[in-house]
C-alpha atoms as a PDB file:
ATOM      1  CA  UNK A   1     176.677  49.002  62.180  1.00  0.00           C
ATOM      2  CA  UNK A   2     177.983  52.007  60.471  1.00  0.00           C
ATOM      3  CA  UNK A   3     179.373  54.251  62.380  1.00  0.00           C
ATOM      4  CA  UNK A   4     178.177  57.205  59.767  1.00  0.00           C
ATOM      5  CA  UNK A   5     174.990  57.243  61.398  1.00  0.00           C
ATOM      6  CA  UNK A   6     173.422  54.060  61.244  1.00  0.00           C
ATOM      7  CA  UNK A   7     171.248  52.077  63.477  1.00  0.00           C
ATOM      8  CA  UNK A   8     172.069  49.514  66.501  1.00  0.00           C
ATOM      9  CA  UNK A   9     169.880  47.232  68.027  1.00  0.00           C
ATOM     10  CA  UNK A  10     171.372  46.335  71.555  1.00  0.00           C
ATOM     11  CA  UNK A  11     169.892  43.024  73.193  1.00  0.00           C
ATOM     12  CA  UNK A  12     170.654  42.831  76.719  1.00  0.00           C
ATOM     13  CA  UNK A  13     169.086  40.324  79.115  1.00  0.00           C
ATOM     14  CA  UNK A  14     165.307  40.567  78.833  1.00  0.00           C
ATOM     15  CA  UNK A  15     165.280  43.987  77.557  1.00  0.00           C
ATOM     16  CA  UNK A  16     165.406  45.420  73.792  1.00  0.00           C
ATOM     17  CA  UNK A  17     166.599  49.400  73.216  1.00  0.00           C
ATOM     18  CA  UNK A  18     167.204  50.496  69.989  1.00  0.00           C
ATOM     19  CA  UNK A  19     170.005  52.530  69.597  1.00  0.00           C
ATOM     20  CA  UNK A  20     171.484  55.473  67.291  1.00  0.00           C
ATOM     21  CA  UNK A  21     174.911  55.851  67.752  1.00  0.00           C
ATOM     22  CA  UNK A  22     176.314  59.299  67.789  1.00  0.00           C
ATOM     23  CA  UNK A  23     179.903  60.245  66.402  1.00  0.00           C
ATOM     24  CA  UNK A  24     181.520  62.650  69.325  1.00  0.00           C
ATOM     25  CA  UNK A  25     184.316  65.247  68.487  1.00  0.00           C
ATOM     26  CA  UNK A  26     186.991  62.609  69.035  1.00  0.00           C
ATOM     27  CA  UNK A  27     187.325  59.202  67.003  1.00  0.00           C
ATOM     28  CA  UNK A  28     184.425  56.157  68.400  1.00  0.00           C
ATOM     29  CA  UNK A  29     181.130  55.582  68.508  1.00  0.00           C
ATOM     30  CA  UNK A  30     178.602  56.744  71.616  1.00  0.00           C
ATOM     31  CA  UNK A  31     174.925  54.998  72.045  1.00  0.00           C
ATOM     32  CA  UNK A  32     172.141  56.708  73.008  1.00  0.00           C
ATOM     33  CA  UNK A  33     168.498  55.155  74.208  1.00  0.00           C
ATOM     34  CA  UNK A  34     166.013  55.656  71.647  1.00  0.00           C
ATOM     35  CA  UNK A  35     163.012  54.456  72.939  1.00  0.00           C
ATOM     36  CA  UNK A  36     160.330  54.754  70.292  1.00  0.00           C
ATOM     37  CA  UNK A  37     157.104  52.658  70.529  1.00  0.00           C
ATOM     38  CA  UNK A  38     159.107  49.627  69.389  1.00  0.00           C
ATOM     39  CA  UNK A  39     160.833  49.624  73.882  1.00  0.00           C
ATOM     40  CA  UNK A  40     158.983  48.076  75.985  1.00  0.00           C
ATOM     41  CA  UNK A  41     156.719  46.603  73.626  1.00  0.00           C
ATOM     42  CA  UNK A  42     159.386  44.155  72.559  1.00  0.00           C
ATOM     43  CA  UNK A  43     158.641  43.071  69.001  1.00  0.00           C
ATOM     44  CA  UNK A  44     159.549  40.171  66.890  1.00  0.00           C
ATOM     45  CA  UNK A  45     159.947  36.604  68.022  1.00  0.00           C
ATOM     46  CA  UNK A  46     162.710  34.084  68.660  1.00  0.00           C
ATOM     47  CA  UNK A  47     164.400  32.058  65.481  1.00  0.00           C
ATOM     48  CA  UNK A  48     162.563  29.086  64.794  1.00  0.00           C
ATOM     49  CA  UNK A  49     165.323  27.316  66.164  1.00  0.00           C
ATOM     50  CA  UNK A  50     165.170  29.381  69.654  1.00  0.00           C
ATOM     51  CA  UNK A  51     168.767  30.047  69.422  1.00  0.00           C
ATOM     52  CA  UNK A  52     170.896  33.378  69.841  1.00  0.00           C
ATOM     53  CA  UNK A  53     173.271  34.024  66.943  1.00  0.00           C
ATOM     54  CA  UNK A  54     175.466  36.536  67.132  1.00  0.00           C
ATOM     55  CA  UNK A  55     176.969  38.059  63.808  1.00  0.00           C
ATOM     56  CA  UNK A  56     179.578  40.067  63.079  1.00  0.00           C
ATOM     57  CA  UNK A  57     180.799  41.877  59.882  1.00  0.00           C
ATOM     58  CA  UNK A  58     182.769  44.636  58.784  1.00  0.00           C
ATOM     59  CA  UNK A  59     183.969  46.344  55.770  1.00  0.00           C
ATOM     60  CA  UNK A  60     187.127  48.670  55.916  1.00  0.00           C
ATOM     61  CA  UNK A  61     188.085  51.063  53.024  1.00  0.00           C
ATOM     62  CA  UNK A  62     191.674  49.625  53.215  1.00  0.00           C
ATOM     63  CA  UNK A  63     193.368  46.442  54.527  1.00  0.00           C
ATOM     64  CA  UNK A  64     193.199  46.371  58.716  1.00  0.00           C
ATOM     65  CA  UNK A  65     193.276  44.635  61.759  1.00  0.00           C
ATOM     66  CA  UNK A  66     189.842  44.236  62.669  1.00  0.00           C
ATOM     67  CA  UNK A  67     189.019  42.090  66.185  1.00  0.00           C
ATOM     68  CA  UNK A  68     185.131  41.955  66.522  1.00  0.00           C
ATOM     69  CA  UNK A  69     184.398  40.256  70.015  1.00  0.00           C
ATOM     70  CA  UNK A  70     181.302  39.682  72.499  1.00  0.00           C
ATOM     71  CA  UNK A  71     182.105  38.660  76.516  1.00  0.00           C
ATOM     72  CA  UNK A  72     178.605  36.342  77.078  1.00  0.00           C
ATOM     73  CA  UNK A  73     178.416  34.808  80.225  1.00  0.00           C
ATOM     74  CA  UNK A  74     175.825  32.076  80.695  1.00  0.00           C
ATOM     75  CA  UNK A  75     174.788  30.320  83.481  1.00  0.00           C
ATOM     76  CA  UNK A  76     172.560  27.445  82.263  1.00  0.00           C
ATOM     77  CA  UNK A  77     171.454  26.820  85.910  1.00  0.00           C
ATOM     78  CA  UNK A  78     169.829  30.657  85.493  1.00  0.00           C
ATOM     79  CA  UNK A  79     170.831  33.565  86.665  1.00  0.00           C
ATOM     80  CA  UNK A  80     171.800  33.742  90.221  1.00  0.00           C
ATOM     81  CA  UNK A  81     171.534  30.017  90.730  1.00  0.00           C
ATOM     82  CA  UNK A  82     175.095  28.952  91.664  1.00  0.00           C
ATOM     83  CA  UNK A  83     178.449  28.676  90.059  1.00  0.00           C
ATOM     84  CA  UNK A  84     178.903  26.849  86.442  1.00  0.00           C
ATOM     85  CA  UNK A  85     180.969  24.586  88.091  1.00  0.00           C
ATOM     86  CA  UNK A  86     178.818  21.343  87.667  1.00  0.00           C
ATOM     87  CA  UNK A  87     178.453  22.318  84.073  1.00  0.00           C
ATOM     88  CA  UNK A  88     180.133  19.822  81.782  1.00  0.00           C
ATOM     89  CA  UNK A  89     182.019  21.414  78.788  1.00  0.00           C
ATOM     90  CA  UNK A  90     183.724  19.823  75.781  1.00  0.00           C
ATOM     91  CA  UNK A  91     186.069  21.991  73.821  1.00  0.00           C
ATOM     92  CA  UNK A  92     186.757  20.681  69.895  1.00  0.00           C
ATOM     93  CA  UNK A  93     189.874  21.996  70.461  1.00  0.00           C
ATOM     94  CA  UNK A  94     193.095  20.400  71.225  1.00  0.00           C
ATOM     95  CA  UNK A  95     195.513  22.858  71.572  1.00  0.00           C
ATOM     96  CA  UNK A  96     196.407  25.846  72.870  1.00  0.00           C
ATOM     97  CA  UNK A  97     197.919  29.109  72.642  1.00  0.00           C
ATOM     98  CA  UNK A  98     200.718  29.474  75.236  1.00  0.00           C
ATOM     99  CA  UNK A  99     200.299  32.908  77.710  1.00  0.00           C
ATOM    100  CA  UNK A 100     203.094  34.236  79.557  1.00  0.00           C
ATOM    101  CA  UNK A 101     202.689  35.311  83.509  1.00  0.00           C
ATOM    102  CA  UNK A 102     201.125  38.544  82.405  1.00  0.00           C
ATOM    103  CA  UNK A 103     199.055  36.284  79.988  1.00  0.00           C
ATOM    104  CA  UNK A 104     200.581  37.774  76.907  1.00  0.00           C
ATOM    105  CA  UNK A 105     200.854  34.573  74.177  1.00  0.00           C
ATOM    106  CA  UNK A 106     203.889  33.627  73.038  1.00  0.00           C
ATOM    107  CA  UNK A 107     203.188  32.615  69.925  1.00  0.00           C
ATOM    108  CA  UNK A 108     203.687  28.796  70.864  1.00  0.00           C
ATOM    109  CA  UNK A 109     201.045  26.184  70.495  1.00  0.00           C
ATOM    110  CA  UNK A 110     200.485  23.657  72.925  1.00  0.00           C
ATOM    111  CA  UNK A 111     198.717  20.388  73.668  1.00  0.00           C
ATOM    112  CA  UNK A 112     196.081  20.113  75.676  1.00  0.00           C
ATOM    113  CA  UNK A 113     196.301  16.426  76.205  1.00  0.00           C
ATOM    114  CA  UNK A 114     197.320  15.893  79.571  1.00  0.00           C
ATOM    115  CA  UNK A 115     197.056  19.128  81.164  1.00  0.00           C
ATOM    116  CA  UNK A 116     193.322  20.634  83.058  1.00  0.00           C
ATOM    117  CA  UNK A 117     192.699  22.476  79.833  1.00  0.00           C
ATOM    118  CA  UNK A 118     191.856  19.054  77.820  1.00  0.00           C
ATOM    119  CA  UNK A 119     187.992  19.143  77.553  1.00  0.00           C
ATOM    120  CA  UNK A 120     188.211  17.081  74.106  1.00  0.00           C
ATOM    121  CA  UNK A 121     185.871  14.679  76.469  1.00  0.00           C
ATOM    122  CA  UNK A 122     183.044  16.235  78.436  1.00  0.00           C
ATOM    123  CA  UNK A 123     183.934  16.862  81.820  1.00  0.00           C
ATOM    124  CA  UNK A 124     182.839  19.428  84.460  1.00  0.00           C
ATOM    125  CA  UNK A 125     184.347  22.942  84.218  1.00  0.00           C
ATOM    126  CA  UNK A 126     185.009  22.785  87.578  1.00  0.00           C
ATOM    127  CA  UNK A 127     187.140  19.411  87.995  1.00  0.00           C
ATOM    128  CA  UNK A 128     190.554  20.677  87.602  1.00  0.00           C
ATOM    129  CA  UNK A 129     189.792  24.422  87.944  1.00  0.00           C
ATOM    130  CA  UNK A 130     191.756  24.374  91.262  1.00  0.00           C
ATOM    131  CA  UNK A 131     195.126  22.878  89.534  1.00  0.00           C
ATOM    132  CA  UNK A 132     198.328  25.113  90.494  1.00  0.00           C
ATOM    133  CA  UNK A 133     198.778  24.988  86.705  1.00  0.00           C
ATOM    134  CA  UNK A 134     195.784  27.167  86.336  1.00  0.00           C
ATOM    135  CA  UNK A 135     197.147  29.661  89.190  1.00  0.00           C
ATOM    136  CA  UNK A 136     198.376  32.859  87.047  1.00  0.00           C
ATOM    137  CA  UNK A 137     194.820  32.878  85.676  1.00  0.00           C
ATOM    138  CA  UNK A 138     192.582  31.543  88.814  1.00  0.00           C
ATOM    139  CA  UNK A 139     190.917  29.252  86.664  1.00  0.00           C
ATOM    140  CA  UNK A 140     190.411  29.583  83.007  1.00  0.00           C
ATOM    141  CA  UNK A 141     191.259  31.713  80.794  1.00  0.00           C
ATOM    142  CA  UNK A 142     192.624  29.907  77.664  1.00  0.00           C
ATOM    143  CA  UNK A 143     192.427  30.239  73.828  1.00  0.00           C
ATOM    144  CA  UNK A 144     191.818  27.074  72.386  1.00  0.00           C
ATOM    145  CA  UNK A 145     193.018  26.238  68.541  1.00  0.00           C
ATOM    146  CA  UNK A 146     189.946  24.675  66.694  1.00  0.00           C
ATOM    147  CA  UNK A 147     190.551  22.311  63.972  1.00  0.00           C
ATOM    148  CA  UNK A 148     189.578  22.751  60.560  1.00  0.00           C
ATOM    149  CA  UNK A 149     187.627  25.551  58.742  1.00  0.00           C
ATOM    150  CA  UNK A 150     184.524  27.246  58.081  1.00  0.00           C
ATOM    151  CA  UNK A 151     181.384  26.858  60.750  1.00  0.00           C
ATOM    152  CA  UNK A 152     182.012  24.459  62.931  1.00  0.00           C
ATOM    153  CA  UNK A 153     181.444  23.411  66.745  1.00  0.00           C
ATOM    154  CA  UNK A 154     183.741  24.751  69.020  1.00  0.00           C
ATOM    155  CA  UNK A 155     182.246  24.136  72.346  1.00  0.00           C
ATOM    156  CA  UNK A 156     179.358  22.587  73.960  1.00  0.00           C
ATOM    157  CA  UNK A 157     177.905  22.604  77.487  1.00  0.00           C
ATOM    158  CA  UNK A 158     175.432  20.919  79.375  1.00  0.00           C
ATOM    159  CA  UNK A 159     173.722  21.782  83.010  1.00  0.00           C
ATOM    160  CA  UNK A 160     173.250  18.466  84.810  1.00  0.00           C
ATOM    161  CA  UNK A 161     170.932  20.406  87.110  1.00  0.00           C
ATOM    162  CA  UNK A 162     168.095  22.159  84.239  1.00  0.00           C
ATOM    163  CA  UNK A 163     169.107  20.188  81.404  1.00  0.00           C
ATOM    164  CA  UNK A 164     170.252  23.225  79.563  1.00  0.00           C
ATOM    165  CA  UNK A 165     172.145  22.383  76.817  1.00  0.00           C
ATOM    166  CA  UNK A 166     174.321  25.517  74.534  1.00  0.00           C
ATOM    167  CA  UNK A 167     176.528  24.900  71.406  1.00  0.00           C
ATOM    168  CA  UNK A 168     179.092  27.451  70.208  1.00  0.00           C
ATOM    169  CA  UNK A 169     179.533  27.850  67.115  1.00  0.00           C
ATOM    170  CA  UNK A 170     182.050  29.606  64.877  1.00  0.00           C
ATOM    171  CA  UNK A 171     183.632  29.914  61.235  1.00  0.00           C
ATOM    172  CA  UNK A 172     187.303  31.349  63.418  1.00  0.00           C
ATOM    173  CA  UNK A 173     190.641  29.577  64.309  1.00  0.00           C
ATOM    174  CA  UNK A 174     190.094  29.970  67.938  1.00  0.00           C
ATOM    175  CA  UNK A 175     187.287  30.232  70.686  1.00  0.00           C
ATOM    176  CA  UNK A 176     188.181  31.326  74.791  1.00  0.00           C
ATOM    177  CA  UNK A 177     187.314  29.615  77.720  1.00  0.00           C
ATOM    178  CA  UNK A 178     186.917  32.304  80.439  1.00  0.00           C
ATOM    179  CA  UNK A 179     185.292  31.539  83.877  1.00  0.00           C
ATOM    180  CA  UNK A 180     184.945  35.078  85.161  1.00  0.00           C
ATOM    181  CA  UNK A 181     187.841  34.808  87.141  1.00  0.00           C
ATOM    182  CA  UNK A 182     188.657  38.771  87.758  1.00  0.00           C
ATOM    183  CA  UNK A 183     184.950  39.827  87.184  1.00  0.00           C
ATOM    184  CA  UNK A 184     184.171  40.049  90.902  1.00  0.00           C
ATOM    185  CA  UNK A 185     181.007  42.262  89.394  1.00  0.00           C
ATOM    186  CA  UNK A 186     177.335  41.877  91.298  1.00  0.00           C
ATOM    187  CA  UNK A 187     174.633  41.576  89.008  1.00  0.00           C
ATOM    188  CA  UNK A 188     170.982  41.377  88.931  1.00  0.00           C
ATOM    189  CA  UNK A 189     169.530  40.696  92.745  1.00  0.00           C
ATOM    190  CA  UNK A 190     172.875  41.677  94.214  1.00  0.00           C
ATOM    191  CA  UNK A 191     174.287  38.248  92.913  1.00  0.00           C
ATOM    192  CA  UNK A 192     177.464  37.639  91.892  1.00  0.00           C
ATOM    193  CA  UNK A 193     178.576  37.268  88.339  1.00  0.00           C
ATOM    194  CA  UNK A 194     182.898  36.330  89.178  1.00  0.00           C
END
């Protein structure tokens, strides 16, 4: 989006607002509901493919850090049916980037071979979640290093349970594996979501 005034389309759950963002006094961005005839009449239809694709892009006037970033959670049992712990997960990557005990990296790349963070083969998230190695973070919470370039699978998972399948994929160095450890949020129903 532009933040000069142009238009957002937020996608949340089930629902579909269409947003104008609004520049304050101080530097960001603010979002207001603008619900013309377009909420709750939903239009538009899936892709063909009945996938979610998330895109980002930006364009900077001079050279910048920029660090576009979504935090999706998915369930593929639904939503408020159980923990993702039966899910099985396989991670292309495998390596790491090292955190310190404040989960700072320190620049170091590690192996995953041989430690609870190797999903190179599919396994279930929740098979070594309780390993003391994985006690700073309470489970995971771990940037893995993909392998080559351009768009390429970085992670797929697979409920045993619906036979829900998702693929991530991504044209970046680097995809995390976070399991809501610190959420502790309640979400739809009064469920839990960490």
């Amino acid at each position: 989006f532009s933040a000069g005034g142009g238009r957002v389309i937020l996608v949340t759950g089930n629902n579909r607002m269409d947003f104008n963002n609004i520049l304050n006094q101080i530097p960001g961005v603010n979002f207001s509901p603008d619900c013309q005839p377009v909420f709750p009449n939903y239009p538009g239809d899936m892709l063909p493919d009945n996938s979610l694709r998330i895109t980002y892009q930006a364009q900077t006037d001079m050279p910048t850090v920029v660090n576009l970033s979504n935090h999706c959670y998915f369930n593929l049992a639904g939503q408020g049916n159980g923990q993702i712990l039966d899910h099985i997960l396989t991670v292309s990557g495998d390596a790491y980037t090292e955190t310190d005990p404040s989960m700072h990296t320190t620049g170091r790349i590690l192996p995953v071979k041989d430690t609870p963070l190797d999903f190179t083969t599919p396994k279930p998230i929740g098979q070594d979640i309780g390993h003391p190695a994985l006690a700073a973070t309470k489970g995971f919470d771990h940037n893995y290093v993909l392998p080559g370039q351009g768009r390429r699978l970085a992670a797929r998972a697979y409920c045993p349970r619906t036979g829900i399948g998702m693929d991530v994929l991504t044209d970046q160095p680097g995809v995390q594996l976070y399991t809501s450890n610190f959420l502790g949020d309640t979400g739809k129903g009064g469920r839990p979501y960490g």
